[in-house]
N, C-alpha and C. Protein backbone atom coordinates (compact mmCIF):
# COMPACT_ATOMS: atom_id res chain seq x y z
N UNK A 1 30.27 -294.04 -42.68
CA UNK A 1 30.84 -293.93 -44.01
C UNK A 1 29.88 -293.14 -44.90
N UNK A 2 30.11 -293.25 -46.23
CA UNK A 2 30.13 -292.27 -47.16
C UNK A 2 29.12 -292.60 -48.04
N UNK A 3 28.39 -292.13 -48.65
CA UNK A 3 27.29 -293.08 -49.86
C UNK A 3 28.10 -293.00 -51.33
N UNK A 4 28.08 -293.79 -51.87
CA UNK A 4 29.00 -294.04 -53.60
C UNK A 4 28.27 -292.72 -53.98
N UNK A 5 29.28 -292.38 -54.97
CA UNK A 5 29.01 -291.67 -56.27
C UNK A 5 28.35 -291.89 -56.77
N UNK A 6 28.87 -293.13 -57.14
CA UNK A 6 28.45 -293.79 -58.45
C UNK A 6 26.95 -293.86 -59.23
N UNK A 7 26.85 -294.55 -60.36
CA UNK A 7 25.37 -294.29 -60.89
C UNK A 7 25.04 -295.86 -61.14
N UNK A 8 24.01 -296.29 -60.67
CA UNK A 8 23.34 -297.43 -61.19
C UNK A 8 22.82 -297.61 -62.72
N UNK A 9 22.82 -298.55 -63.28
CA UNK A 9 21.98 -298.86 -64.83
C UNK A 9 20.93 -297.75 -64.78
N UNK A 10 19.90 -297.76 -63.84
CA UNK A 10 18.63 -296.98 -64.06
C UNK A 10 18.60 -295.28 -64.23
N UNK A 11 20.11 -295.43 -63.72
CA UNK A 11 20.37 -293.42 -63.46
C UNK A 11 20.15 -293.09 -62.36
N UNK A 12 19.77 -293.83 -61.22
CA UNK A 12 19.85 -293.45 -60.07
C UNK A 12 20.93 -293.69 -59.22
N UNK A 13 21.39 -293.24 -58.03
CA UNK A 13 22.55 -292.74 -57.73
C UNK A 13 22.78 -294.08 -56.76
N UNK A 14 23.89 -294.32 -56.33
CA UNK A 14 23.93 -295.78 -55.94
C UNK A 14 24.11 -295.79 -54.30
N UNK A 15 23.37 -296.57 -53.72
CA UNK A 15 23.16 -296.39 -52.14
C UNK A 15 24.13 -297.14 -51.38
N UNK A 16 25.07 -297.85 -51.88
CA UNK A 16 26.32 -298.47 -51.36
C UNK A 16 27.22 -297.36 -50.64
N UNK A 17 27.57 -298.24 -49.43
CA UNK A 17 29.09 -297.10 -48.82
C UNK A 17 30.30 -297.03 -49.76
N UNK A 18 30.93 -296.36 -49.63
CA UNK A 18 32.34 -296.42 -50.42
C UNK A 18 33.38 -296.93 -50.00
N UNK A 19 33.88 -297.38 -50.87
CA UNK A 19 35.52 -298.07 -50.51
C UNK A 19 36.34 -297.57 -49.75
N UNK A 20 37.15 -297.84 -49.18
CA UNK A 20 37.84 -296.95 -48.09
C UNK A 20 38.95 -296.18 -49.11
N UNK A 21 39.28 -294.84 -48.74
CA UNK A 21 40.34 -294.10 -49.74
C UNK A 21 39.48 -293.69 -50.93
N UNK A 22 37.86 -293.94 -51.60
CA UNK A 22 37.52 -293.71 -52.38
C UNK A 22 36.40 -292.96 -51.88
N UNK A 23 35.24 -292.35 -53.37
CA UNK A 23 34.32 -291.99 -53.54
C UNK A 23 33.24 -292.82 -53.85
N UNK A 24 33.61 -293.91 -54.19
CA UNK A 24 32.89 -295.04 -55.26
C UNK A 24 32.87 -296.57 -54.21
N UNK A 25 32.11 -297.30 -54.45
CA UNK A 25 32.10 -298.80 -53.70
C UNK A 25 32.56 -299.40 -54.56
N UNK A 26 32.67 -300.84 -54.52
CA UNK A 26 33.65 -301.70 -55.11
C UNK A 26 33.07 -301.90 -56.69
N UNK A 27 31.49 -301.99 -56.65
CA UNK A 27 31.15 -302.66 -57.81
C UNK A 27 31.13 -300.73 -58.78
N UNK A 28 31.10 -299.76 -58.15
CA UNK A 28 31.53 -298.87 -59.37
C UNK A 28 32.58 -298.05 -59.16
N UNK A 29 33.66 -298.89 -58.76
CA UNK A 29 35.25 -298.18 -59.03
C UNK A 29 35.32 -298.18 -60.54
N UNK A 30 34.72 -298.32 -61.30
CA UNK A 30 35.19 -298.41 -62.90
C UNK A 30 34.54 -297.11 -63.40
N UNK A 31 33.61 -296.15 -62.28
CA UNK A 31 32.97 -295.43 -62.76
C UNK A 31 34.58 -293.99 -62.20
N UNK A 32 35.16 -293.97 -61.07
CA UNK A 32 35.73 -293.55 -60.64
C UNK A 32 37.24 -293.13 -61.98
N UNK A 33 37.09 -294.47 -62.40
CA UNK A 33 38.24 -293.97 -63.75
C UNK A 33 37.61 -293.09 -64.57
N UNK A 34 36.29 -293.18 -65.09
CA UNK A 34 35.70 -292.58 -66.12
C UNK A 34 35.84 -290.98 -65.74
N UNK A 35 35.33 -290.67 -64.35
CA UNK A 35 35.15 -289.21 -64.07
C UNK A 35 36.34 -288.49 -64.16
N UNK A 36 37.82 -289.35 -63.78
CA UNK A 36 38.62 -288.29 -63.72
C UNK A 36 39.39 -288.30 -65.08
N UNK A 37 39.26 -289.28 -66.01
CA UNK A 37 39.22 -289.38 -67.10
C UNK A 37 38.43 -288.01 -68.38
N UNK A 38 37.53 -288.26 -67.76
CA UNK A 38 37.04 -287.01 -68.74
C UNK A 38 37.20 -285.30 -68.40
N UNK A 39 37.91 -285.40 -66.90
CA UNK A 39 38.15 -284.04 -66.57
C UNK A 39 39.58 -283.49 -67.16
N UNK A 40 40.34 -284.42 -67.62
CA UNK A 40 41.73 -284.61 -68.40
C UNK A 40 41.48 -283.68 -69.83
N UNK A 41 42.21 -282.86 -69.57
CA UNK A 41 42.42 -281.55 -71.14
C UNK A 41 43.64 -282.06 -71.95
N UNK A 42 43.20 -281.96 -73.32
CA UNK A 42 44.28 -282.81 -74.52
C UNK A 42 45.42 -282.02 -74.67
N UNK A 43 46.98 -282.31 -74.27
CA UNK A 43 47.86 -281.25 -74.27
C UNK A 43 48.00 -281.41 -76.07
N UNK A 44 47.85 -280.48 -76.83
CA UNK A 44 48.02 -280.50 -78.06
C UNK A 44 49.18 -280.75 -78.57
N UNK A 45 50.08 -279.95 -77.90
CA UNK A 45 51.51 -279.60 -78.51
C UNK A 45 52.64 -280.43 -78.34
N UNK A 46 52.17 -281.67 -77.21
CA UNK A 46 52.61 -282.94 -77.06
C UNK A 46 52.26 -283.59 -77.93
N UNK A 47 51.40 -283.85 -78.76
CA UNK A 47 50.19 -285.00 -79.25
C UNK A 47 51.27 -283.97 -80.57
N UNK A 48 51.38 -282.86 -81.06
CA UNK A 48 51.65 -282.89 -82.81
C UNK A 48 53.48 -283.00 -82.42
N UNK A 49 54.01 -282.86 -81.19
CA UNK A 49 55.22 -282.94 -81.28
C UNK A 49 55.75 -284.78 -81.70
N UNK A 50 54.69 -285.44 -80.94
CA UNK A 50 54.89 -286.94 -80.86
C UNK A 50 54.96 -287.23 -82.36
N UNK A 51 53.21 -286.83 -82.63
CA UNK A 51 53.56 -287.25 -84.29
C UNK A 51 54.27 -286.97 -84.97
N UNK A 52 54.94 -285.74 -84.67
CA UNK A 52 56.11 -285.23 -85.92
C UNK A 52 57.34 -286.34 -85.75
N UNK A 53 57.78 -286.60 -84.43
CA UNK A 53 58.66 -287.22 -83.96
C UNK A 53 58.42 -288.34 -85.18
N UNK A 54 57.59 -289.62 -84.58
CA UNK A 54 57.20 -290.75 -85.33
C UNK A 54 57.37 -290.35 -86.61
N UNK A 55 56.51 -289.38 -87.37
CA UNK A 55 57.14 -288.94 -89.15
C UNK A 55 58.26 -288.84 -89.49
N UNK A 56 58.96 -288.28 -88.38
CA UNK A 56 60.82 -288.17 -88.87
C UNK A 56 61.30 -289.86 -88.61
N UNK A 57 60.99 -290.34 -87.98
CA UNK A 57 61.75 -291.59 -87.99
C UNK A 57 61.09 -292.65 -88.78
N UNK A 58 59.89 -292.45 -89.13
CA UNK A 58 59.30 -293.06 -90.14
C UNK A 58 59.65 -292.54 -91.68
N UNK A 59 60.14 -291.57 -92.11
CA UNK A 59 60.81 -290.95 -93.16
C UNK A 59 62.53 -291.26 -93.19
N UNK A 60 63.22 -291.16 -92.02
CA UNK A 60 64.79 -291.80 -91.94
C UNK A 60 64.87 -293.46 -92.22
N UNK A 61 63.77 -293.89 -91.76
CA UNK A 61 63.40 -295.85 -91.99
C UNK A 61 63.61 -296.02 -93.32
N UNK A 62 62.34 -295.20 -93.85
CA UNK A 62 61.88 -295.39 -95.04
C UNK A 62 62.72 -294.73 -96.12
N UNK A 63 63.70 -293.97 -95.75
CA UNK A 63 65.03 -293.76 -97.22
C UNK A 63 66.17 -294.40 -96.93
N UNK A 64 66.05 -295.01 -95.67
CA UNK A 64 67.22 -296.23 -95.36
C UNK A 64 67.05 -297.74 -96.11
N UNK A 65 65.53 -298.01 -96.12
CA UNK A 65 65.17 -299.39 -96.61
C UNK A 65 65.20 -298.88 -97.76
N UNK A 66 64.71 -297.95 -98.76
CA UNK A 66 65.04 -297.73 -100.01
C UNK A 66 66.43 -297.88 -100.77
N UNK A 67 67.44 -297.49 -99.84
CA UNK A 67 68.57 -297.37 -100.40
C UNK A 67 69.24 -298.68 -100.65
């Protein structure tokens, strides 16, 4: 088998085998979310379409409860 990825407290690299199907051993599969987590690019045009969305229906709410 494989040596972890992962990183120990001290910064040194962790001498455990890995999980089977993984890169990481059991005690730093939590590190395994983080990495592919931060390789993730922010789709923008999703993120201002959403909010606009939420503003329009938060503006149709809000002249409905007024009325």
């Amino acid at each position: 088998m494989t040596q972890c990825r992962g990183t120990t407290k001290q910064g040194a690299r962790c001498r455990r085998e890995v999980t089977e199907g993984s890169d990481y051993c059991f005690i730093h599969m939590d590190q395994a979310g983080q990495a592919s987590y931060e390789r993730q690019e922010w789709d923008v045009d999703a993120i201002l379409k959403t909010a606009l969305g939420f503003a329009l229906i938060g503006a149709v709410i809000l002249f409905r409860i007024r009325r």
